[in-house]
N, C-alpha and C. Protein backbone atom coordinates (compact mmCIF):
# COMPACT_ATOMS: atom_id res chain seq x y z
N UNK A 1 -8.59 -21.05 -15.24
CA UNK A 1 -8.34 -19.61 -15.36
C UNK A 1 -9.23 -19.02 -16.44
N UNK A 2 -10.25 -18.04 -16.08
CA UNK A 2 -10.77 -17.62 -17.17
C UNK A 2 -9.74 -16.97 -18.46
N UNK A 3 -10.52 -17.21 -19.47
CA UNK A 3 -9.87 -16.89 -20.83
C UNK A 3 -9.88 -15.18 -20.82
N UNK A 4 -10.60 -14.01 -20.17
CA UNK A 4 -10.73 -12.82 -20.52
C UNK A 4 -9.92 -12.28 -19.35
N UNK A 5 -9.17 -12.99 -18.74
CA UNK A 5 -8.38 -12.63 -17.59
C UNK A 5 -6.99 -11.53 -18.51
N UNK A 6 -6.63 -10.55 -18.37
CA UNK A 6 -5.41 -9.73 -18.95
C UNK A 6 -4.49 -9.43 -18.28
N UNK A 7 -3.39 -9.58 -18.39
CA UNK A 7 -2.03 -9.67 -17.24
C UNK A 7 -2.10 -8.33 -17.46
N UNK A 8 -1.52 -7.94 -15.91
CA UNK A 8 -1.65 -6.43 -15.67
C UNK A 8 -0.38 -6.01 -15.66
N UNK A 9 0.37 -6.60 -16.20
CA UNK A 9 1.46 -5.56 -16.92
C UNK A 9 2.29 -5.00 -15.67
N UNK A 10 2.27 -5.11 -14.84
CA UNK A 10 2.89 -4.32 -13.33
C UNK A 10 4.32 -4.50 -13.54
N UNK A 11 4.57 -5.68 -13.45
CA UNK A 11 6.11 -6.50 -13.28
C UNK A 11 6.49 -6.56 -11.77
N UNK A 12 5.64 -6.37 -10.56
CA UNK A 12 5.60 -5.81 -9.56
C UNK A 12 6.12 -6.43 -8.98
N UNK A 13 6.18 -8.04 -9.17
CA UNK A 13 7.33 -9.01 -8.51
C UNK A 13 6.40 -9.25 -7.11
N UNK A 14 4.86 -8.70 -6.79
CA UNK A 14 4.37 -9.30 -5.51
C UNK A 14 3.97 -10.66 -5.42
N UNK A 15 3.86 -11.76 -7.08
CA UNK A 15 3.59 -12.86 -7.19
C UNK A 15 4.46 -13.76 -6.83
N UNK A 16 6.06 -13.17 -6.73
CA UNK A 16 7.50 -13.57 -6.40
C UNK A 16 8.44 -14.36 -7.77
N UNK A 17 7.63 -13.61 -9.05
CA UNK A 17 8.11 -13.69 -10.18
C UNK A 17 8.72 -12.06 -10.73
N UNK A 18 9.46 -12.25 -11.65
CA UNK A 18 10.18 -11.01 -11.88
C UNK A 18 8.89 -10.43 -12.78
N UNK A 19 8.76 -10.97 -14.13
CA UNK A 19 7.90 -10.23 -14.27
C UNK A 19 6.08 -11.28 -14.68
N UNK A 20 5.32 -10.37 -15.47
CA UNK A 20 4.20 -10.85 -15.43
C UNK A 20 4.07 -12.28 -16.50
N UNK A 21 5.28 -11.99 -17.26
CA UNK A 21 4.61 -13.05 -18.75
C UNK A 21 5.55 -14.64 -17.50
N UNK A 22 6.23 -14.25 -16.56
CA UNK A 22 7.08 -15.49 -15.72
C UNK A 22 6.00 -16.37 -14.92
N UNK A 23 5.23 -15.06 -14.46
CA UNK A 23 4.41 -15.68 -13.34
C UNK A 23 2.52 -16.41 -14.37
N UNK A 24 2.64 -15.77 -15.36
CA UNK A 24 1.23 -16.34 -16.26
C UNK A 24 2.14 -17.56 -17.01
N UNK A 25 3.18 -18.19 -17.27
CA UNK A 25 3.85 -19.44 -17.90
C UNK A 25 3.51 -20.23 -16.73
N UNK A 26 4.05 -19.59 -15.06
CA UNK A 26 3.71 -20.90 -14.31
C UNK A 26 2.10 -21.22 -13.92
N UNK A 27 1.35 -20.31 -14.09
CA UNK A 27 0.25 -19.96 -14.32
C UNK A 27 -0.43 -21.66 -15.39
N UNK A 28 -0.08 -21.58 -16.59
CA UNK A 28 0.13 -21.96 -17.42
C UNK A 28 0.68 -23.64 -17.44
N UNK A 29 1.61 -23.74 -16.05
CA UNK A 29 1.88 -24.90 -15.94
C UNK A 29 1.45 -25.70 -14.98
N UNK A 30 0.88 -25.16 -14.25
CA UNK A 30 -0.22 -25.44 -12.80
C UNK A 30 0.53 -25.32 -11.66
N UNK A 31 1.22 -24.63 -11.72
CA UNK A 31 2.38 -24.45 -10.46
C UNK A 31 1.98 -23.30 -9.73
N UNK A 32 1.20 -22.24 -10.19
CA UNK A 32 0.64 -21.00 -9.79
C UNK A 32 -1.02 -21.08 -10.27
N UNK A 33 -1.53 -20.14 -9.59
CA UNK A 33 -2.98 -20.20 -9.63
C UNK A 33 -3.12 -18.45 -9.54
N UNK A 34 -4.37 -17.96 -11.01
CA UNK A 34 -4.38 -16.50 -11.34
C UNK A 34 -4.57 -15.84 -9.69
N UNK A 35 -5.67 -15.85 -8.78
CA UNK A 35 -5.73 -15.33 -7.66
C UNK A 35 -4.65 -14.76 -6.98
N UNK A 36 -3.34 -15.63 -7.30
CA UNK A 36 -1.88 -15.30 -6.65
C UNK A 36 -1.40 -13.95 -7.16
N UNK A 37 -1.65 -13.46 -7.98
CA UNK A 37 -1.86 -12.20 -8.25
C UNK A 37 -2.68 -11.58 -7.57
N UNK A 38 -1.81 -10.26 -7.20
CA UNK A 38 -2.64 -8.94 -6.41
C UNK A 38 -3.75 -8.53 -6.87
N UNK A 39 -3.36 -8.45 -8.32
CA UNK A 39 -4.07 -7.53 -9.53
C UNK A 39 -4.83 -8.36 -9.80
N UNK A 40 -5.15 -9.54 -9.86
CA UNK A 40 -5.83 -10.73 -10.66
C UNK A 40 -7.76 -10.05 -10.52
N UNK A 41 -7.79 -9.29 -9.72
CA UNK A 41 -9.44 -8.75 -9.36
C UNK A 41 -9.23 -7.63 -9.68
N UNK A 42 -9.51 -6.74 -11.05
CA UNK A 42 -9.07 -5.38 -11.36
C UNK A 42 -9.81 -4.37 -10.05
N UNK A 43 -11.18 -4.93 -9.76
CA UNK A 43 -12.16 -3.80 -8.95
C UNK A 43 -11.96 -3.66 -8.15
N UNK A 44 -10.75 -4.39 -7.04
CA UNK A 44 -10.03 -4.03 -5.86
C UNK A 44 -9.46 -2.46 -6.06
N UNK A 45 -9.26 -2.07 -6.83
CA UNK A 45 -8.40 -0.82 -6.97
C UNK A 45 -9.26 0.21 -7.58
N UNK A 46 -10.29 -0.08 -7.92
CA UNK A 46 -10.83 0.56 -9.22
C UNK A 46 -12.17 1.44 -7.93
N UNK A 47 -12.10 1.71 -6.67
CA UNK A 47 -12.80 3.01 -6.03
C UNK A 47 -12.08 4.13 -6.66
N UNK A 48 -12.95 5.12 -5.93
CA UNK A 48 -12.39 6.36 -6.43
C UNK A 48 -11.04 6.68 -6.11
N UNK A 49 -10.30 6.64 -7.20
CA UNK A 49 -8.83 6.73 -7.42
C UNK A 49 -8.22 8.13 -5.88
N UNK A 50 -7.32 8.24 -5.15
CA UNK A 50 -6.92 8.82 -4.38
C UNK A 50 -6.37 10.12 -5.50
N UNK A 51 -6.21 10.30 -6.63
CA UNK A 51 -5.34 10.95 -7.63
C UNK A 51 -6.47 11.72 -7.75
N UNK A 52 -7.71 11.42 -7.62
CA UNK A 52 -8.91 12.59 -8.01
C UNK A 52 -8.94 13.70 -6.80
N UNK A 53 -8.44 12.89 -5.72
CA UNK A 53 -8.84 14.24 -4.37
C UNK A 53 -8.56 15.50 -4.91
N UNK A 54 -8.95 16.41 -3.92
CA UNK A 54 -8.32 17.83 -4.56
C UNK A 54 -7.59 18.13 -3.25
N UNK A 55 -6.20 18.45 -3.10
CA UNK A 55 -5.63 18.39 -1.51
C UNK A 55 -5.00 19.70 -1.83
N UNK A 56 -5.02 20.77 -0.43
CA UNK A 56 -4.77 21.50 -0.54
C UNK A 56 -3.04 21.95 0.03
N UNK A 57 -2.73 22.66 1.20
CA UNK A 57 -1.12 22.48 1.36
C UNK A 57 -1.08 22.04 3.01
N UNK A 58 -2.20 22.15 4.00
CA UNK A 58 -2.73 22.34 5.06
C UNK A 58 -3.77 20.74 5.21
N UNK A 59 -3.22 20.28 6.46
CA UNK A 59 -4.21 18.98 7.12
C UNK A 59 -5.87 19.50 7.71
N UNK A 60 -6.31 18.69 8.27
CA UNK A 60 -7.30 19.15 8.69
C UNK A 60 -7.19 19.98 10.21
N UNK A 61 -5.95 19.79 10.39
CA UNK A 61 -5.72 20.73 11.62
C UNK A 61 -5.50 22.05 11.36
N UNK A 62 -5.11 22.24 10.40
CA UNK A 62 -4.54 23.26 9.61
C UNK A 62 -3.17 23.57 9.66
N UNK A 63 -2.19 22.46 9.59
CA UNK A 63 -0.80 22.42 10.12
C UNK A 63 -0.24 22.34 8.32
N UNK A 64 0.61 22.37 8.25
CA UNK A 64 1.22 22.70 6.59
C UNK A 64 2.07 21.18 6.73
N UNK A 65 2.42 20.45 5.54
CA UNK A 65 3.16 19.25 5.56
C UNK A 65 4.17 19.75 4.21
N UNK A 66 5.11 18.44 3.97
CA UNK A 66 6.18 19.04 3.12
C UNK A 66 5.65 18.63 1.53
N UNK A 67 4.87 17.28 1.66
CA UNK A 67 4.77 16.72 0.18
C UNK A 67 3.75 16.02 0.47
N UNK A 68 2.99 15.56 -0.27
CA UNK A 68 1.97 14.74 -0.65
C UNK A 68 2.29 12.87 -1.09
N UNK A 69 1.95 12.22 -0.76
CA UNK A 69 2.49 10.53 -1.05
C UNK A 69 1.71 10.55 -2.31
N UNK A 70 1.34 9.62 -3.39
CA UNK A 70 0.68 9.66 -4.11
C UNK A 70 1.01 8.09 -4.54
N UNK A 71 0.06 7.57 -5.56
CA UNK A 71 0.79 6.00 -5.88
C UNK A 71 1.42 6.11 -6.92
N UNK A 72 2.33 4.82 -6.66
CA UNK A 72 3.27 4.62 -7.41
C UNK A 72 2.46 4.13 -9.01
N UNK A 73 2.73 4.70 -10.25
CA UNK A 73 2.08 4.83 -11.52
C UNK A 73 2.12 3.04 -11.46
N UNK A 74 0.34 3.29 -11.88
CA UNK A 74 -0.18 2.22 -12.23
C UNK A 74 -1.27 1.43 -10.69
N UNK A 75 -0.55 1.81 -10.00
CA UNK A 75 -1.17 2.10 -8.30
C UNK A 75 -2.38 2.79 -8.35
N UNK A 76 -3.33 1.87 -6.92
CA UNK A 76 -4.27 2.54 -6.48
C UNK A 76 -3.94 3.26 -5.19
N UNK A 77 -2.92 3.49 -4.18
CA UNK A 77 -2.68 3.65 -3.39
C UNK A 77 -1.50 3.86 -3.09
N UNK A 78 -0.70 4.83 -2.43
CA UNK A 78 0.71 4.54 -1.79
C UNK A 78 0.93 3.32 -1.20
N UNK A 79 2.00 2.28 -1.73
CA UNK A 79 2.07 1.60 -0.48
C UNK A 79 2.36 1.91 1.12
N UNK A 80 1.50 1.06 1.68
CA UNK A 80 1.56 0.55 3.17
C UNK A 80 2.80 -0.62 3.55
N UNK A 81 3.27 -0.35 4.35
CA UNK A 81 3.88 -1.46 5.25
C UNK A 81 3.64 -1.19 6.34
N UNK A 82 3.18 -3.02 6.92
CA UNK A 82 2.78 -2.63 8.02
C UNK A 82 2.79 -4.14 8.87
N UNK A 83 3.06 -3.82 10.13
CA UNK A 83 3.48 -4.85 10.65
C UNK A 83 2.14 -5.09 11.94
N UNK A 84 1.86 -6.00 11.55
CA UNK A 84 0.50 -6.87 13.17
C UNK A 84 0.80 -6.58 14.63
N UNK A 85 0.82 -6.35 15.54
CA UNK A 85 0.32 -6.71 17.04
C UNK A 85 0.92 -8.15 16.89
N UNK A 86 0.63 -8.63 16.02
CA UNK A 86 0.77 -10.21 16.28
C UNK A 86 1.83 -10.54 14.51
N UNK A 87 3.20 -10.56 14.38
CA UNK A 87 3.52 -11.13 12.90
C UNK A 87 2.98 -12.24 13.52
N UNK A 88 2.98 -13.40 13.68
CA UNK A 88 2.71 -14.68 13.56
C UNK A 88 1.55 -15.04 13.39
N UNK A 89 0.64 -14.23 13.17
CA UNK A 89 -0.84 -14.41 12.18
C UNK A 89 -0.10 -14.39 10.64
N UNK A 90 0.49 -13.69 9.90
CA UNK A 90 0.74 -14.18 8.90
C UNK A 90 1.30 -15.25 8.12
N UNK A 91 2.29 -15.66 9.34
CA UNK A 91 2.65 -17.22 9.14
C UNK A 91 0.97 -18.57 9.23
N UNK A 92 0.31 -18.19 10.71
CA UNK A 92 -0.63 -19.01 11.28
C UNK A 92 -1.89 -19.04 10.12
N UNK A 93 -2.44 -17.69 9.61
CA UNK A 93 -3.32 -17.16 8.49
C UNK A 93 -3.18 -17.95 7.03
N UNK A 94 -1.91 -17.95 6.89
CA UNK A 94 -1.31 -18.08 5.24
C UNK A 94 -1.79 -16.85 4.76
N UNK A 95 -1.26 -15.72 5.43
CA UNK A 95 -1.53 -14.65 4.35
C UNK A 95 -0.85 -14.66 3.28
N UNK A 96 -1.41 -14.12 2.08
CA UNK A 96 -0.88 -14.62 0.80
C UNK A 96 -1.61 -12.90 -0.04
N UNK A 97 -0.71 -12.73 -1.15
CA UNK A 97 -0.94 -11.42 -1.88
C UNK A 97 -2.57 -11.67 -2.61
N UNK A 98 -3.27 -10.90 -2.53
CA UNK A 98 -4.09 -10.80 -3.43
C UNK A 98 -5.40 -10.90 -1.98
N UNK A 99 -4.59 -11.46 -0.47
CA UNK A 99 -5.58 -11.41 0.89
C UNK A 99 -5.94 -9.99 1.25
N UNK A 100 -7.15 -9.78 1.73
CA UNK A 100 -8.09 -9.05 1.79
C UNK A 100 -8.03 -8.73 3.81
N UNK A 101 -7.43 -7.79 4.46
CA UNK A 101 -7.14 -7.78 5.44
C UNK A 101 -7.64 -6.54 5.92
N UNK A 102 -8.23 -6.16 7.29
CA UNK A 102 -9.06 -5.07 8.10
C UNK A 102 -7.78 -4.92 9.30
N UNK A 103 -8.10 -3.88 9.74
CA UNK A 103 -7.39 -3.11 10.48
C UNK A 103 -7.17 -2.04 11.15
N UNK A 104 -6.99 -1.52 12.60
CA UNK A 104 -6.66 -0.05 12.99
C UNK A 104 -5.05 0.07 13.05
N UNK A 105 -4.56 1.23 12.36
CA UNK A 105 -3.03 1.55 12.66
C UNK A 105 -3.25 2.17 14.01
N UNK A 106 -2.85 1.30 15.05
CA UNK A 106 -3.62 1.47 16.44
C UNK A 106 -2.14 2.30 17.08
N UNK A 107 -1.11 1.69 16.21
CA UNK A 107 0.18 2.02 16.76
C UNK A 107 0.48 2.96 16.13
N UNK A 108 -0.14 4.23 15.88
CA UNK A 108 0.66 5.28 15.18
C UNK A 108 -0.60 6.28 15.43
N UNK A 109 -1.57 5.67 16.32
CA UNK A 109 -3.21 6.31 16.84
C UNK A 109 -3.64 6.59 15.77
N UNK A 110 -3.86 6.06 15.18
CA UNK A 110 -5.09 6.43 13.86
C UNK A 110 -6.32 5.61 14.42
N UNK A 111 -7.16 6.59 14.01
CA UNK A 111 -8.88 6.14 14.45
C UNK A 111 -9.75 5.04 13.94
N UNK A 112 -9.07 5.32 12.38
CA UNK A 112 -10.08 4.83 11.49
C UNK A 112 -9.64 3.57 10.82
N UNK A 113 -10.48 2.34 10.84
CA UNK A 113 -10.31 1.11 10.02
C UNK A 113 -10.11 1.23 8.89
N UNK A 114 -9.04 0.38 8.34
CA UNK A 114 -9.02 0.10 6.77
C UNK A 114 -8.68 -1.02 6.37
N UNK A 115 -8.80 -1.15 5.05
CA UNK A 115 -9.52 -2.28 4.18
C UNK A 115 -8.10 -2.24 3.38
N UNK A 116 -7.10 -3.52 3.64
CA UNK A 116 -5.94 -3.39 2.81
C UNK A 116 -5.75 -4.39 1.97
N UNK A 117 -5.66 -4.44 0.69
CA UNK A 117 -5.14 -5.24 -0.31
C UNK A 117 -3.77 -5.82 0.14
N UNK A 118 -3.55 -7.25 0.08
CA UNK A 118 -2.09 -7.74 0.74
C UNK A 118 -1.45 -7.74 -0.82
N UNK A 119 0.08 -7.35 -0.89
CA UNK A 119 0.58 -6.87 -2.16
C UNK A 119 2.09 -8.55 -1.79
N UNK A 120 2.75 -7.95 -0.99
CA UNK A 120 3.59 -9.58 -0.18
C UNK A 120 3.32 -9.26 1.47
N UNK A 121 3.87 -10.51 2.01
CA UNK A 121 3.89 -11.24 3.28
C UNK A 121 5.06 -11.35 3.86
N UNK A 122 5.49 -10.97 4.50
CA UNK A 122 7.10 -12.35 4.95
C UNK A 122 6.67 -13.12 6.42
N UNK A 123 6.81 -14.21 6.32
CA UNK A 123 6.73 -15.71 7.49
C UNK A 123 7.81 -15.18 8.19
N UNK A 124 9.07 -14.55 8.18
CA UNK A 124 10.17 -14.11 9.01
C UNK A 124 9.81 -13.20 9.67
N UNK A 125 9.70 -11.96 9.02
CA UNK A 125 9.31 -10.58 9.78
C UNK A 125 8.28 -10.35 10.44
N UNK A 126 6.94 -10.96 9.53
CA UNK A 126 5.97 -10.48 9.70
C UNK A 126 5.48 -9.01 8.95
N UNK A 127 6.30 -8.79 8.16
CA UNK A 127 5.72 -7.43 7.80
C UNK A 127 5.20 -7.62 6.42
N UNK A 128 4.32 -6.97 6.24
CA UNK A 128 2.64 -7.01 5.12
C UNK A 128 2.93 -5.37 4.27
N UNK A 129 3.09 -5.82 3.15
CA UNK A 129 3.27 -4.51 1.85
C UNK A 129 1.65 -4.35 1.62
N UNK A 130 1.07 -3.11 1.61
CA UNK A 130 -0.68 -3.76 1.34
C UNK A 130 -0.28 -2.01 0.12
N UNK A 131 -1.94 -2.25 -0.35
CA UNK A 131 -2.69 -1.21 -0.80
C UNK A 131 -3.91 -0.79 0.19
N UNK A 132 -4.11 0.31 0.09
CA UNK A 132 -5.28 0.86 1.25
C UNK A 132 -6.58 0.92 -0.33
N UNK A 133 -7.57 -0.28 0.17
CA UNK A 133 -8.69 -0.01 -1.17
C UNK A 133 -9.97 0.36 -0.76
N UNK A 134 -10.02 -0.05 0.82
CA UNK A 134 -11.55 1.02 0.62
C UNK A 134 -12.87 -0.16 1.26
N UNK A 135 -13.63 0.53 1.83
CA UNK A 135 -14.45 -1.19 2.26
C UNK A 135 -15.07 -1.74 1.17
N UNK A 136 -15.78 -1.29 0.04
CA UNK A 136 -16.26 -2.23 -1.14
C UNK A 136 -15.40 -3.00 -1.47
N UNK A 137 -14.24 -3.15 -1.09
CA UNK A 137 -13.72 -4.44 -1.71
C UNK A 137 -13.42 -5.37 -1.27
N UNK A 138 -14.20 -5.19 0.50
CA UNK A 138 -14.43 -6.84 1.57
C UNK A 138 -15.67 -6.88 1.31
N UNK A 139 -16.53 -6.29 0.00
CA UNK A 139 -17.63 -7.25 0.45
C UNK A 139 -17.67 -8.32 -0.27
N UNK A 140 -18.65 -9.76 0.11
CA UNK A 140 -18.58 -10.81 -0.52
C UNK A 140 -17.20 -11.52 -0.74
N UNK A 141 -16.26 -10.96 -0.16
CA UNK A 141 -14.85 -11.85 0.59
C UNK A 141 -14.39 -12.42 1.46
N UNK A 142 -13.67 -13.27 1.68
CA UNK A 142 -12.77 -13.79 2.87
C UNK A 142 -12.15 -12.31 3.59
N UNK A 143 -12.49 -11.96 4.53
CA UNK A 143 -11.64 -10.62 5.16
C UNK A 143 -10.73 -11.33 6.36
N UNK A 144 -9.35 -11.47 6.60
CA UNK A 144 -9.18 -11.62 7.77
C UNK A 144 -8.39 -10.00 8.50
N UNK A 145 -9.13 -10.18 9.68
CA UNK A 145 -9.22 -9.20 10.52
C UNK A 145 -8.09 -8.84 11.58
N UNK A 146 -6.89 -7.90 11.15
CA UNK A 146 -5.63 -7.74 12.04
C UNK A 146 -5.84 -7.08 13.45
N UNK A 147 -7.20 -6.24 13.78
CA UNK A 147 -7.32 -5.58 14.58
C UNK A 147 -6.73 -4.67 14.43
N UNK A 148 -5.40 -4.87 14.95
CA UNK A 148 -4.51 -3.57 15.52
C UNK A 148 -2.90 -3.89 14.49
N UNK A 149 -2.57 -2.47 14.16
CA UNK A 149 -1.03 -2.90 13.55
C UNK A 149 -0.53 -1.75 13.57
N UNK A 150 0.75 -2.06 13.63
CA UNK A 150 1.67 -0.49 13.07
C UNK A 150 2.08 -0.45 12.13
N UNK A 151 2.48 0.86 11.38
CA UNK A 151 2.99 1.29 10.28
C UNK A 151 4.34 1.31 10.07
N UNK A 152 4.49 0.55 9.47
CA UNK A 152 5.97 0.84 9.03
C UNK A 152 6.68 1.68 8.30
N UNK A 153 5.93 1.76 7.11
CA UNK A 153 6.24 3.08 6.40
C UNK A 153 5.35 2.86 5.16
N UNK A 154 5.63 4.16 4.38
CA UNK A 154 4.61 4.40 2.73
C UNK A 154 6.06 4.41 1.72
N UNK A 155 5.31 4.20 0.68
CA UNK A 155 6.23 3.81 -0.50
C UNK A 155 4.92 4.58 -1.77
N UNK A 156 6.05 5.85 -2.49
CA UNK A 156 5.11 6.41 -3.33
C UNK A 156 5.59 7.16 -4.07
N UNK A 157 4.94 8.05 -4.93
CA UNK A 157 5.44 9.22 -5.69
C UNK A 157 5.16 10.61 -4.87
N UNK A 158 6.18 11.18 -4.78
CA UNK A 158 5.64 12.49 -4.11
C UNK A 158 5.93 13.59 -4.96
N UNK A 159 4.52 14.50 -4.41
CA UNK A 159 4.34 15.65 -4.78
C UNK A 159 4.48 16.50 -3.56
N UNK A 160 5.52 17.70 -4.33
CA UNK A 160 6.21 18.46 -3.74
C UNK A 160 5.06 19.62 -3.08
N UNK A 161 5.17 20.34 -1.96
CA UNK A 161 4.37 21.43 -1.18
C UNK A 161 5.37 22.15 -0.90
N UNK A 162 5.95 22.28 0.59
CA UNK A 162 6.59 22.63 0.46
C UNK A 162 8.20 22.75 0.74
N UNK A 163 8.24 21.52 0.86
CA UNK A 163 9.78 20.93 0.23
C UNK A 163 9.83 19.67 -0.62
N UNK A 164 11.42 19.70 -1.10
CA UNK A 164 11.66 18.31 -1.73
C UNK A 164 11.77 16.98 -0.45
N UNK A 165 11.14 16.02 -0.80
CA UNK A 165 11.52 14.84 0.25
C UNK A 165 13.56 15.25 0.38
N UNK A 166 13.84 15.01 1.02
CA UNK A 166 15.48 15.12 1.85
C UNK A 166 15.93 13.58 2.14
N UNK A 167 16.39 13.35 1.44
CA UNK A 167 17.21 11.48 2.39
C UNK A 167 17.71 11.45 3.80
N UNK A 168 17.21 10.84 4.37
CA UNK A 168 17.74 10.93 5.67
C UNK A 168 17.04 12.05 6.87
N UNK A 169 15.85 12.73 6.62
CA UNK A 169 15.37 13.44 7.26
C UNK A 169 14.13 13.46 8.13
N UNK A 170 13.18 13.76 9.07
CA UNK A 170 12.31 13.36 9.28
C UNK A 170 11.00 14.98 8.57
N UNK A 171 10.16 14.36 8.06
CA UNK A 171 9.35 14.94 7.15
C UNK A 171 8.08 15.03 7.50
N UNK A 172 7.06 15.97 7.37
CA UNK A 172 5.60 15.76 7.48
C UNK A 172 5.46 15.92 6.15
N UNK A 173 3.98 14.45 5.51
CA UNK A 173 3.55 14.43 4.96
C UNK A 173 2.10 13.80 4.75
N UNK A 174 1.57 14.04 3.25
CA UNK A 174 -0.05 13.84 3.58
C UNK A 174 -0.02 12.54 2.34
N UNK A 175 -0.52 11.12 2.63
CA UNK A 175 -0.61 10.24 2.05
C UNK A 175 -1.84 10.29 1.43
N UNK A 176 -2.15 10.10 -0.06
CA UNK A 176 -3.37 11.36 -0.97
C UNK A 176 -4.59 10.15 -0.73
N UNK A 177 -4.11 9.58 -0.02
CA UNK A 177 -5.83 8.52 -0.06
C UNK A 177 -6.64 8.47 1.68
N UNK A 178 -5.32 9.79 2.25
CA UNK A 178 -5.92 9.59 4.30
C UNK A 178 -7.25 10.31 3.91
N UNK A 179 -7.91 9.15 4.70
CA UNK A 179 -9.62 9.86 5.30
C UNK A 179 -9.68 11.35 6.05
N UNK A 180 -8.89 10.87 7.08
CA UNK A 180 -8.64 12.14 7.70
C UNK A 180 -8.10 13.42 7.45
N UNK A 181 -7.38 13.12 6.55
CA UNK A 181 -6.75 14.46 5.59
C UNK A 181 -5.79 15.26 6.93
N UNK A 182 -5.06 14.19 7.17
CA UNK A 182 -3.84 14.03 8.68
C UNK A 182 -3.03 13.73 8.26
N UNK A 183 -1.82 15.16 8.35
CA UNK A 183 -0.14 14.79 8.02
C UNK A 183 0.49 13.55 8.91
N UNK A 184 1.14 13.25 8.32
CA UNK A 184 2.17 12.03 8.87
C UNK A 184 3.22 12.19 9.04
N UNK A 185 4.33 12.10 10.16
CA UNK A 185 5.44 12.29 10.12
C UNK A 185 6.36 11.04 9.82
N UNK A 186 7.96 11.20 8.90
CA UNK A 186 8.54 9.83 8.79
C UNK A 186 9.72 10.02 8.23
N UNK A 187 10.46 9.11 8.56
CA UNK A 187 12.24 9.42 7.93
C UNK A 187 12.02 9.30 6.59
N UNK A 188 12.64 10.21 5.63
CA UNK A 188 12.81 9.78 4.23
C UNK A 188 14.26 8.46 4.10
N UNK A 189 13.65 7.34 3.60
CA UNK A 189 15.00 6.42 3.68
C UNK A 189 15.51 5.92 2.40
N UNK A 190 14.56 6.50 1.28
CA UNK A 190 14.73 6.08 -0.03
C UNK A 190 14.04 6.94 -1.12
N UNK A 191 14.92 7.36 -2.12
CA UNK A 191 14.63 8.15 -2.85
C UNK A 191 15.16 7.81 -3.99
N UNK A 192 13.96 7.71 -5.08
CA UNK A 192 14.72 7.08 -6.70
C UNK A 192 14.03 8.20 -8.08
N UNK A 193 14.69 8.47 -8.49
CA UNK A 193 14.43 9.88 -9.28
C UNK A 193 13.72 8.73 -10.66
N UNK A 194 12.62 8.75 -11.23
CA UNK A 194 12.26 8.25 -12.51
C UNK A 194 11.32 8.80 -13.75
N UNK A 195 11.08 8.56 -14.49
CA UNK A 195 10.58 9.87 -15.12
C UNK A 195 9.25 10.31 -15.14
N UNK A 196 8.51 9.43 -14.55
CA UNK A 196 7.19 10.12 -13.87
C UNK A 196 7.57 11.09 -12.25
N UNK A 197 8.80 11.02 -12.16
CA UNK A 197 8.71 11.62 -10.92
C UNK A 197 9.82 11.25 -10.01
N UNK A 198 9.13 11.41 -8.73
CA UNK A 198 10.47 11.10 -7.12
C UNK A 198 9.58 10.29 -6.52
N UNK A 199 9.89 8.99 -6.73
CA UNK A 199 9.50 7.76 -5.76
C UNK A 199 10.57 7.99 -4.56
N UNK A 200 9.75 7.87 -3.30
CA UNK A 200 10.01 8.13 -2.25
C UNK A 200 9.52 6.92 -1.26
N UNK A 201 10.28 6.47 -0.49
CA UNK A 201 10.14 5.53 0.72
C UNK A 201 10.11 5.99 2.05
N UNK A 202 9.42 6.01 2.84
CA UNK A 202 9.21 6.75 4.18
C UNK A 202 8.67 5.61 5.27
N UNK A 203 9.85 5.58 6.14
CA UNK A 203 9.56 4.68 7.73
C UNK A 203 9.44 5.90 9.04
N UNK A 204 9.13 5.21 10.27
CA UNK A 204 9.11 5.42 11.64
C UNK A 204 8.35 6.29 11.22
N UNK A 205 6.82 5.77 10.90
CA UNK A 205 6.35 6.73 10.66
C UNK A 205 5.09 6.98 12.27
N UNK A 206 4.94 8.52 12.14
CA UNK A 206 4.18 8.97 13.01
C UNK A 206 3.14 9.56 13.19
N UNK A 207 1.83 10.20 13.92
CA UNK A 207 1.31 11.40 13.49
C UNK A 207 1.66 12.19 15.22
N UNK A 208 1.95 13.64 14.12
CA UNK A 208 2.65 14.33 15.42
C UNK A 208 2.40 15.76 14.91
């Protein structure tokens, strides 16, 4: 493990340790290896931050949405969940956090490929927590290639337009890192008030 390596402080629990000083002890004892960390490559995250866009209240259709996704502090991205065409590539793969995975959200018709940071995995479900980082950060990597997947839902901080996220409702919103600058529709299923804000969880998600 290099010596200038700096625990990133997350506590994010995607290593399947509670927090960071748990998972750098086993680190420490050869039971874990730094890579097993998401974060362990700071420049995965480090494109142009989604927090710089300038977004206005209107998609590119010109349709109005309720809130904006944004990442969760300390985040390069809203989380993604998202489930394969195929879960049993993630069992067959060994996808593992810190994997470097391509993709069309083919099931929710989105056009455009992306480049997702794997954050966890589950061998049961099949469903993949990622970060959306951008193609510079498959180059000179292992990429494995999902083709096609659906969305399960985003996990983020939202900024309000023009409503509050609602529990239990179905919502249009704009996730601050879409290419397309294309509202999304999706149940609000989780909502946690903290003091940077309203972390918000959003499934069945759509574009409509």
């Amino acid at each position: 493990m290099g010596e200038d390596w700096i625990l990133p402080g997350r506590n994010c629990g995607a290593c399947g340790y509670g927090t960071c000083d748990e998972f750098f002890a086993a680190i420490q004892s050869g039971t874990r290896k730094k890579e097993e960390c998401p974060f362990s490559s700071q420049h995965l995250c480090q494109e142009v931050p989604c927090t710089q866009a300038v977004l206005g209240s209107f998609d590119i259709l010109g349709d109005p949405f309720d809130f904006i996704l944004h990442p969760l502090p300390g985040e390069c991205s809203a989380r993604k969940i998202l489930l394969p065409f195929r879960p049993d590539l993630v069992e067959k793969w060994d996808i593992q956090p810190g994997d470097i995975l391509t993709g069309r959200p083919m099931g929710a018709g989105c056009p455009v490929q992306h480049v997702l940071l794997v954050l966890s995995a589950s061998t049961v479900s099949g469903v993949i927590v990622t970060h959306v980082v951008g193609p510079l950060s498959s180059r000179g990597r292992e990429v494995k290639d999902l083709e096609a997947y659906h969305i399960i839902g985003f996990e983020g901080m939202a900024e309000s337009v023009r409503q509050v996220p609602v529990f239990g409702r179905r919502m249009r919103f704009l996730p601050a890192y879409c290419m397309m600058n294309l509202a999304h529709t999706g149940v609000v299923n989780q909502l946690f008030s903290r003091k940077e804000g309203l972390q918000v969880r959003v499934e069945d998600i759509r574009l409509l």
